[in-house]
C-alpha atoms as a PDB file:
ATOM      1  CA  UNK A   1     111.073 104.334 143.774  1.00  0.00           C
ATOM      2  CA  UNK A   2     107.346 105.465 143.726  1.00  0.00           C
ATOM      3  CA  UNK A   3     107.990 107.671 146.507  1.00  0.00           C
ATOM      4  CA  UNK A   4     110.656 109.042 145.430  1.00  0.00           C
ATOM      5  CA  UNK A   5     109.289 109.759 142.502  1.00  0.00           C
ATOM      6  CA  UNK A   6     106.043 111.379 144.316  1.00  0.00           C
ATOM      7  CA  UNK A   7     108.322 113.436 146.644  1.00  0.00           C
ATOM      8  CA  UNK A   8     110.304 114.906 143.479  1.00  0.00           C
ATOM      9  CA  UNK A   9     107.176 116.623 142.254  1.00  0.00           C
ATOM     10  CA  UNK A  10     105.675 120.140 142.620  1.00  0.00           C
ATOM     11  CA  UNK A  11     102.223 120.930 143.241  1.00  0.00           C
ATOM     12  CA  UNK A  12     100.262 120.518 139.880  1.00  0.00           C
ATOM     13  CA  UNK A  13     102.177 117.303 139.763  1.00  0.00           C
ATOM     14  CA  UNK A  14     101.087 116.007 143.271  1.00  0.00           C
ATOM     15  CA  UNK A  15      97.254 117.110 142.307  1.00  0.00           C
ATOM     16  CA  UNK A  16      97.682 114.422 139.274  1.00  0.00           C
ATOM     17  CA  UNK A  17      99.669 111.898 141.470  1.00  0.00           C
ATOM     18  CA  UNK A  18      96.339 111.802 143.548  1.00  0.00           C
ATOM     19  CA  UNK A  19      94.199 111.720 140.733  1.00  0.00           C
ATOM     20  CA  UNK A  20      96.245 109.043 138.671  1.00  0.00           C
ATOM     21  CA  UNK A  21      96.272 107.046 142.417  1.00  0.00           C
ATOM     22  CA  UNK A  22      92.289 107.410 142.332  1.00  0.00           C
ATOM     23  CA  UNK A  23      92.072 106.112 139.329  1.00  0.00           C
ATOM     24  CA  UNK A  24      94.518 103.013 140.192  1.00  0.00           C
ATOM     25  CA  UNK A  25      91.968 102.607 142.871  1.00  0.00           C
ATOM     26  CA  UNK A  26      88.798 102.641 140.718  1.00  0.00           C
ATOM     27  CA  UNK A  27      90.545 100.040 138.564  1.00  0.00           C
ATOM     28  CA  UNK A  28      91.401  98.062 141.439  1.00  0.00           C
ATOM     29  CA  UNK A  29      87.608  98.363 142.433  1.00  0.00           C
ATOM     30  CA  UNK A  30      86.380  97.527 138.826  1.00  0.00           C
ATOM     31  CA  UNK A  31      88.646  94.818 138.961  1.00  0.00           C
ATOM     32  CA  UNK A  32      87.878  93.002 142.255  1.00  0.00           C
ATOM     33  CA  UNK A  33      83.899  94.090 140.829  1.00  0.00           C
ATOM     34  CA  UNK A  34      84.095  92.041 138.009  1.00  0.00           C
ATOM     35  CA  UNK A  35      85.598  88.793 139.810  1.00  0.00           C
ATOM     36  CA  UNK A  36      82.897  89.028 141.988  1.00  0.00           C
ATOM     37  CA  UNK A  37      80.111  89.123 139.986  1.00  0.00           C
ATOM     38  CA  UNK A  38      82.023  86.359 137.448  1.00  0.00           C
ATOM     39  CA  UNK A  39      81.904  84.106 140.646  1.00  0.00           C
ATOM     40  CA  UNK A  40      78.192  84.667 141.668  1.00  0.00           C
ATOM     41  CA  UNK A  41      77.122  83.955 137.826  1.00  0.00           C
ATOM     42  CA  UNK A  42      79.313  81.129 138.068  1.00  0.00           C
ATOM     43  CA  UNK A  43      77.100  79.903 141.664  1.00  0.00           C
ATOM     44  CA  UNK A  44      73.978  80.555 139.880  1.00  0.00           C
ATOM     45  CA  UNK A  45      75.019  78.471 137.083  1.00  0.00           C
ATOM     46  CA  UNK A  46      76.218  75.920 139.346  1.00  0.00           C
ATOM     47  CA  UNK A  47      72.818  75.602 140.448  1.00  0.00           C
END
C-alpha cells in the first residue's frame, strides 16, 4: 500500500516522500537514542 502510494506520485511529491522517510528515520534514531541512554542510566544506577 506504501508503495503504491509512493509510485502514484510526481516529482515534488517523491522529493517529500524522501524527506518525510528521513524524518521517519531520525525518529527511529531518536527513538532507539533514548532507550539507550534510559538503559545505561539505569546500569549506573544499578551500581
Amino acid at each position: 500500500m506504501r508503495w503504491a502510494w509512493l509510485f502514484c506520485v510526481g516529482g515534488a511529491g517523491s522529493l517529500f516522500a524522501i524527506s518525510s522517510y528521513e524524518k521517519a528515520w531520525s525518529q527511529v534514531g531518536s527513538v532507539l537514542g533514548q532507550l539507550v541512554l534510559g538503559n545505561v542510566i539505569f546500569l549506573v544506577l544499578l551500581k
